[in-house]
PDB file of N, CA and C in Angstrom:
ATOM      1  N   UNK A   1     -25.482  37.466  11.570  1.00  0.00           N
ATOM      2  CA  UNK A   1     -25.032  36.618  12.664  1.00  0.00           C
ATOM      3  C   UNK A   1     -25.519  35.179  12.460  1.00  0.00           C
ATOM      4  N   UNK A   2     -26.840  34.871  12.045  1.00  0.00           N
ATOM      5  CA  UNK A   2     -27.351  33.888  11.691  1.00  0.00           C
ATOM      6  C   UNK A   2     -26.295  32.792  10.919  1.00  0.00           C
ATOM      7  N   UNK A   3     -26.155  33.943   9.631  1.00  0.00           N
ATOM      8  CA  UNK A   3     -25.965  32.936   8.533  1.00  0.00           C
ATOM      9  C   UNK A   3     -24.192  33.125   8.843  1.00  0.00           C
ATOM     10  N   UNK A   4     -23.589  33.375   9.551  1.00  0.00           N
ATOM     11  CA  UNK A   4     -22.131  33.351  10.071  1.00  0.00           C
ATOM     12  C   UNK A   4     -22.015  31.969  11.177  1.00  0.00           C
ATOM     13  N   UNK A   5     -23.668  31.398  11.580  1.00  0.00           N
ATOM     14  CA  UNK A   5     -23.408  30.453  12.612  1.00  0.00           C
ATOM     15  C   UNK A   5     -23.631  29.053  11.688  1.00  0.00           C
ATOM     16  N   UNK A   6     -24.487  29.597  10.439  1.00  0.00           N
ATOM     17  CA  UNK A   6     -24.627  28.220   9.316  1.00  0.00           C
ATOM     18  C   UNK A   6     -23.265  27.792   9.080  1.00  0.00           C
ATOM     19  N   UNK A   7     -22.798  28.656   8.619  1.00  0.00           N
ATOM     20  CA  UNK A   7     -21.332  28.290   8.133  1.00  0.00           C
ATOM     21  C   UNK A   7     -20.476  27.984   8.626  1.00  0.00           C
ATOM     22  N   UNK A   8     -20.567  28.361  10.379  1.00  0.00           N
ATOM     23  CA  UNK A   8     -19.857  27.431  11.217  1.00  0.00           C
ATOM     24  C   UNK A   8     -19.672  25.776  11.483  1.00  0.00           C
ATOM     25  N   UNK A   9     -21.464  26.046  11.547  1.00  0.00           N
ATOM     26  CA  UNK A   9     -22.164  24.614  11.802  1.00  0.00           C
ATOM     27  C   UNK A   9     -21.830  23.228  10.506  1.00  0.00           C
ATOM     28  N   UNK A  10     -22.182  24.152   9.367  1.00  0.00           N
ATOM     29  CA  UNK A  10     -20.878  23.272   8.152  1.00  0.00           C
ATOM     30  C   UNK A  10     -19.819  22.972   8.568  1.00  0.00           C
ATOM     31  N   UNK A  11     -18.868  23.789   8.432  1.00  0.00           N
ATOM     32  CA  UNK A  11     -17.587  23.477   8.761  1.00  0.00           C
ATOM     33  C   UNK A  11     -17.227  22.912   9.423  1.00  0.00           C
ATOM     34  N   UNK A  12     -17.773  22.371  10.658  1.00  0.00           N
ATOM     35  CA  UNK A  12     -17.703  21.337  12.039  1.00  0.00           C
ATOM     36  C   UNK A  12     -18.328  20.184  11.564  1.00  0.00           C
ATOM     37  N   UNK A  13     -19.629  20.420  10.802  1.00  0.00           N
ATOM     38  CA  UNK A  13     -19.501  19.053  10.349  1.00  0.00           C
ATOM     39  C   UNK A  13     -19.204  18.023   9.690  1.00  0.00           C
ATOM     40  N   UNK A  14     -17.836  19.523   8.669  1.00  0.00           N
ATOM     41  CA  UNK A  14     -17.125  18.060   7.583  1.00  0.00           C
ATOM     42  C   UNK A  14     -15.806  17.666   8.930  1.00  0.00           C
ATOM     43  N   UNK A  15     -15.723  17.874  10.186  1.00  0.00           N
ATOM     44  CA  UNK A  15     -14.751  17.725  10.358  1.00  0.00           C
ATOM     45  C   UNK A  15     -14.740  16.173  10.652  1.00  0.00           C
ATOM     46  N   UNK A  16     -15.582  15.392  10.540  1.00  0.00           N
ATOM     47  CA  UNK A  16     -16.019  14.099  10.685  1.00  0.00           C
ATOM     48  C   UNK A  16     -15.047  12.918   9.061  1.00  0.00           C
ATOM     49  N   UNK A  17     -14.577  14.322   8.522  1.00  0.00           N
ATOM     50  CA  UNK A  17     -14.207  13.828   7.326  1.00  0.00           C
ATOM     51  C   UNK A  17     -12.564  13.572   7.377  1.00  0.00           C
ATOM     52  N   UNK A  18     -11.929  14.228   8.359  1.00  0.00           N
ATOM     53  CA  UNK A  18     -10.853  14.517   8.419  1.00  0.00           C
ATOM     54  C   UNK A  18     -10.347  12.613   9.035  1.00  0.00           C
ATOM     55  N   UNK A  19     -10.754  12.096   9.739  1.00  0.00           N
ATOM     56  CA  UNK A  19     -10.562  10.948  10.121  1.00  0.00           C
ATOM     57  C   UNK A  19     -10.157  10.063   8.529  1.00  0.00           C
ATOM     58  N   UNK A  20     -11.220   9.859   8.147  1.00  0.00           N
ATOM     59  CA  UNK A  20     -11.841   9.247   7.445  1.00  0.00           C
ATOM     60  C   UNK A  20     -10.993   9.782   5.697  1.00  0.00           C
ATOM     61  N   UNK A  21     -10.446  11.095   5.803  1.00  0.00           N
ATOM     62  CA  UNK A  21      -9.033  11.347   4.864  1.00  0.00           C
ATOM     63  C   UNK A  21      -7.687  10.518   5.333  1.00  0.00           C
ATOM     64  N   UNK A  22      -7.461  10.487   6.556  1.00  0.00           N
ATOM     65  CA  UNK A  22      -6.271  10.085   7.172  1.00  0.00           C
ATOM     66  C   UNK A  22      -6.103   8.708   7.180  1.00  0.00           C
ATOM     67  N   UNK A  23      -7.350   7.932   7.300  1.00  0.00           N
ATOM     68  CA  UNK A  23      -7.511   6.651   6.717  1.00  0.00           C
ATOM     69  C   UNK A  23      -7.080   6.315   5.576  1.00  0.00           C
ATOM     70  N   UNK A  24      -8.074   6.816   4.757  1.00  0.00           N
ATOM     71  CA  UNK A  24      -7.239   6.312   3.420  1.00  0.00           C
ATOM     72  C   UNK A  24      -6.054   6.597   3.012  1.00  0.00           C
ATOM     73  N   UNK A  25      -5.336   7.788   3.781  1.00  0.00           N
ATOM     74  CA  UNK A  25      -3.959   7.866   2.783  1.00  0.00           C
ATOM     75  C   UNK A  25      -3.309   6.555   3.740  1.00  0.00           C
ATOM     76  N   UNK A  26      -3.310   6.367   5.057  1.00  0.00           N
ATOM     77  CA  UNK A  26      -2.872   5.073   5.195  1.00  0.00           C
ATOM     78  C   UNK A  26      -3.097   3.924   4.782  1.00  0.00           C
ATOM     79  N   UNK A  27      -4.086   3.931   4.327  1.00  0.00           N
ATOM     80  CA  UNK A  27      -4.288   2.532   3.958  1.00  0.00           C
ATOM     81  C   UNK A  27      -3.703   2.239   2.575  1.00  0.00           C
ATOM     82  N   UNK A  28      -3.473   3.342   1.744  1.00  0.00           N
ATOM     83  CA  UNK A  28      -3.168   3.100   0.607  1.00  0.00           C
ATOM     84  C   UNK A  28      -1.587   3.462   0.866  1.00  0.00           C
ATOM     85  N   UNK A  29      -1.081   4.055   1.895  1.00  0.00           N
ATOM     86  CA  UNK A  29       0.633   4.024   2.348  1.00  0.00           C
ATOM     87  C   UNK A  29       1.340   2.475   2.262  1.00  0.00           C
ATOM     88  N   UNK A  30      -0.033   1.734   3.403  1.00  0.00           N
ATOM     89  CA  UNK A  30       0.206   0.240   3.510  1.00  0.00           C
ATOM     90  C   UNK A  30       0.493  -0.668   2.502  1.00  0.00           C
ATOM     91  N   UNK A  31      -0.346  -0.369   1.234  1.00  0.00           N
ATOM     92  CA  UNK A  31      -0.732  -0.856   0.137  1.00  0.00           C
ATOM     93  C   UNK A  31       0.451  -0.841  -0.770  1.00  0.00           C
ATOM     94  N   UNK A  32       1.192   0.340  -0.868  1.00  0.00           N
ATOM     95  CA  UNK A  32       2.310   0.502  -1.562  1.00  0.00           C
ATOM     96  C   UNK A  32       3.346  -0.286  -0.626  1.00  0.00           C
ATOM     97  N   UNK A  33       3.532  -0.201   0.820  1.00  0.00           N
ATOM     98  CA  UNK A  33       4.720  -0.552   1.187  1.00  0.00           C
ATOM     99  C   UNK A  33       4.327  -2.560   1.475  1.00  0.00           C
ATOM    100  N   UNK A  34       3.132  -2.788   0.935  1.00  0.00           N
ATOM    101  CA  UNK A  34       3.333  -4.293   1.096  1.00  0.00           C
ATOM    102  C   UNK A  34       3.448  -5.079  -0.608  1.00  0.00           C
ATOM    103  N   UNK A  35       2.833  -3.690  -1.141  1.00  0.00           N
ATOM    104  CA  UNK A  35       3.709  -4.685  -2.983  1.00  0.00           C
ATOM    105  C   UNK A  35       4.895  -4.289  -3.036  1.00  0.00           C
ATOM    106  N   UNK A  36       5.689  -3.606  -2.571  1.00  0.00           N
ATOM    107  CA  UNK A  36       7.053  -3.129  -2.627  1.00  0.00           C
ATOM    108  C   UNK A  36       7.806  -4.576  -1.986  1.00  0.00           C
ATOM    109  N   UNK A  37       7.462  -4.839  -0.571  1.00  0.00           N
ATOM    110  CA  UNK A  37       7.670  -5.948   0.350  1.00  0.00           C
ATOM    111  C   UNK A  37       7.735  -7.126  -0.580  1.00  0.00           C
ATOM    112  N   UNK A  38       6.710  -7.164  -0.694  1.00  0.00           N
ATOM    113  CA  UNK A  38       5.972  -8.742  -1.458  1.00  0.00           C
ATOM    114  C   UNK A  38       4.875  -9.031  -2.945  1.00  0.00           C
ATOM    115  N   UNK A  39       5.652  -8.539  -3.815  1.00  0.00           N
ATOM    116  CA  UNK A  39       4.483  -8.589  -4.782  1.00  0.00           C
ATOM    117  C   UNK A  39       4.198  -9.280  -5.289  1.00  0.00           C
ATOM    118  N   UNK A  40       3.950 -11.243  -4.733  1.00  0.00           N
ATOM    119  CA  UNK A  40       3.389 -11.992  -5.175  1.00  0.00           C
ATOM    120  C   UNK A  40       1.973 -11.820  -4.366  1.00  0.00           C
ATOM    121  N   UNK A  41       2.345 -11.090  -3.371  1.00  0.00           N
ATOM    122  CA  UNK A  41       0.780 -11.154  -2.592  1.00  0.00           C
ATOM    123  C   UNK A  41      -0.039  -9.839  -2.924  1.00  0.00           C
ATOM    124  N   UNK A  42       0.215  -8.898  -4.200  1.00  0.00           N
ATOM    125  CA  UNK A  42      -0.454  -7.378  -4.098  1.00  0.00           C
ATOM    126  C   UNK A  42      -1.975  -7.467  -4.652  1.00  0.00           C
ATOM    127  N   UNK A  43      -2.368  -8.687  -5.570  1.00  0.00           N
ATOM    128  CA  UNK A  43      -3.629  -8.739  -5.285  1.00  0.00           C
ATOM    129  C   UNK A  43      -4.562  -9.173  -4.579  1.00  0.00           C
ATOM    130  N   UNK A  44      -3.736  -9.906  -3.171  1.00  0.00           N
ATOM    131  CA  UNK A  44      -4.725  -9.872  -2.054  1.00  0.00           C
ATOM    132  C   UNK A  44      -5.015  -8.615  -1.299  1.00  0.00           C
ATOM    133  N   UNK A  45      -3.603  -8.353  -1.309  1.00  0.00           N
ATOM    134  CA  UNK A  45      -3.372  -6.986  -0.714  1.00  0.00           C
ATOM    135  C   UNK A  45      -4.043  -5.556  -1.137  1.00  0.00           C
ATOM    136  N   UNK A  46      -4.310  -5.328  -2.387  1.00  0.00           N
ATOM    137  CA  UNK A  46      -5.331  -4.440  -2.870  1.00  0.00           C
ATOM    138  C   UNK A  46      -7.041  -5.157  -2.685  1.00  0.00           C
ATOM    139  N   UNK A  47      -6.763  -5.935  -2.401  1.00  0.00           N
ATOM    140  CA  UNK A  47      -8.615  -6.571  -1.849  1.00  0.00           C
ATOM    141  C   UNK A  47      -9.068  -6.129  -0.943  1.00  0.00           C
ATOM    142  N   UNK A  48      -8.124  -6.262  -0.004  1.00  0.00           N
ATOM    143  CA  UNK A  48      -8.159  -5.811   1.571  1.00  0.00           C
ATOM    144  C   UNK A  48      -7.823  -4.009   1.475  1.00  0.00           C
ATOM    145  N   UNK A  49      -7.483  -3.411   0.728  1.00  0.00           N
ATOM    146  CA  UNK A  49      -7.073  -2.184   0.905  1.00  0.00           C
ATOM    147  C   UNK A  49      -8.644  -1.833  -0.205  1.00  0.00           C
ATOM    148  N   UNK A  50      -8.825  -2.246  -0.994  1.00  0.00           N
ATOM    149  CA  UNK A  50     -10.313  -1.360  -1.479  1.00  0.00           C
ATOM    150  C   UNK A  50     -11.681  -1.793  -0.141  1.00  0.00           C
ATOM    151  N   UNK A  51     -10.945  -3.168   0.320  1.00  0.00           N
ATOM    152  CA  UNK A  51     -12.308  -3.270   1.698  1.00  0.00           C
ATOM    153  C   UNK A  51     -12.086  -2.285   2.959  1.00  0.00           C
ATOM    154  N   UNK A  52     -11.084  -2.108   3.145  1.00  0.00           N
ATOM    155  CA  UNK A  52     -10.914  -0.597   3.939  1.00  0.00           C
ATOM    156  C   UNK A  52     -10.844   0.624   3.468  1.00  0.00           C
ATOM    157  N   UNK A  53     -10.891   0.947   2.564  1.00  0.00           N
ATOM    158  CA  UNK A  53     -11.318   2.323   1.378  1.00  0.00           C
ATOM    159  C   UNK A  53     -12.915   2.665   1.651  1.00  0.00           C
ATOM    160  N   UNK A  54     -13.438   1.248   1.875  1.00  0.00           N
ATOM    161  CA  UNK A  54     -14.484   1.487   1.616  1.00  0.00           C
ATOM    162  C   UNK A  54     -15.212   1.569   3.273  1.00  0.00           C
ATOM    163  N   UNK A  55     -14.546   0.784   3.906  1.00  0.00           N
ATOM    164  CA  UNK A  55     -15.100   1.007   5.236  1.00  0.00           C
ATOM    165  C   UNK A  55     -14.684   2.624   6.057  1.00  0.00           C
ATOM    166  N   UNK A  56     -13.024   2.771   5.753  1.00  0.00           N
ATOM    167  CA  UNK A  56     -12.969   4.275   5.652  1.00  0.00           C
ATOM    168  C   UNK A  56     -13.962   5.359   5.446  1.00  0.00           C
ATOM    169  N   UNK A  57     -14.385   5.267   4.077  1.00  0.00           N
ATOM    170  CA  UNK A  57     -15.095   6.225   3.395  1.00  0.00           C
ATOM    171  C   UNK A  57     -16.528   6.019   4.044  1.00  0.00           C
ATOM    172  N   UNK A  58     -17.225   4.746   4.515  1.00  0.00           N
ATOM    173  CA  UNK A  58     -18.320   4.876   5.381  1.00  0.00           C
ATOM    174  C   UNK A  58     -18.600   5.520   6.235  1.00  0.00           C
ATOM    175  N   UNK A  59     -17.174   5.540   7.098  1.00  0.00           N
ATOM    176  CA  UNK A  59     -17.399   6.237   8.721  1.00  0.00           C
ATOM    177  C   UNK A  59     -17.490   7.742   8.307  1.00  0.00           C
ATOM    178  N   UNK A  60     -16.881   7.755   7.138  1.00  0.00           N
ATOM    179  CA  UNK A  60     -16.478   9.453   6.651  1.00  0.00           C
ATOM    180  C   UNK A  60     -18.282  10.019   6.491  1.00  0.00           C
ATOM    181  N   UNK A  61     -18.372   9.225   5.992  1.00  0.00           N
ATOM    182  CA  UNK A  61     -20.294   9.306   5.399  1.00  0.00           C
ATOM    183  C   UNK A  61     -21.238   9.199   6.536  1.00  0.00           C
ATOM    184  N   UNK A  62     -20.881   8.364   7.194  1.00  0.00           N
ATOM    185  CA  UNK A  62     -21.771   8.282   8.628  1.00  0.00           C
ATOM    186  C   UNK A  62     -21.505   9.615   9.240  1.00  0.00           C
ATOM    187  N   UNK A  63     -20.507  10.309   9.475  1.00  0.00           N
ATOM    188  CA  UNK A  63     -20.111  11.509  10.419  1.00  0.00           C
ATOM    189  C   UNK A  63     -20.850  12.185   9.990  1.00  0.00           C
ATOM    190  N   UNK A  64     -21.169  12.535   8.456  1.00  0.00           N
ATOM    191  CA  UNK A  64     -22.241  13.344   7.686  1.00  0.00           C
ATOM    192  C   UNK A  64     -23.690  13.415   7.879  1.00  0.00           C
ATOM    193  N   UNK A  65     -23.690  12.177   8.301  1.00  0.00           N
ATOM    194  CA  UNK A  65     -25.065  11.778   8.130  1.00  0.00           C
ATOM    195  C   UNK A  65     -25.627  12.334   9.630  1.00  0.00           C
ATOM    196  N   UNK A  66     -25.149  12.025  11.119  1.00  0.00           N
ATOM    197  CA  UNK A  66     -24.866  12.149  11.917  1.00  0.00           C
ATOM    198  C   UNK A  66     -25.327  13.205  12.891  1.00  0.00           C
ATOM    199  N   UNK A  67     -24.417  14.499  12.048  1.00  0.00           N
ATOM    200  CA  UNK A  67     -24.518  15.682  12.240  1.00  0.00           C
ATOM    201  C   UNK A  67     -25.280  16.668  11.727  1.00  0.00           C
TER     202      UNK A  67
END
């Protein structure tokens, strides 16, 4: 019973991760549909999309940390 409540208690706490997946596939959705748009601007546009990759992937890490 114990070790059936560990494995619960995991599992709830990657759910902090699930945000923080959904992020990045948007952000990198954005990323494609603004060099498609405009690709004189895609290396600003990948600047700003690895600075939200990365702020993404923080909150993902903080939820970890957290719990």
């Amino acid at each position: 019973m114990l070790q059936a409540a560990k494995y619960l208690g995991a599992g709830l706490a990657c759910s902090g991760l699930i945000g923080a997946g959904a992020g990045i596939g948007l952000i990198f959705a954005s990323l494609i549909s603004a060099s498609s748009r405009n690709p004189e601007a895609k290396g600003q546009a990948f600047t700003y999309a690895i600075l939200g990759f990365a702020l993404a992937e923080a909150t993902g890490l903080f939820a970890q940390l957290i719990r």
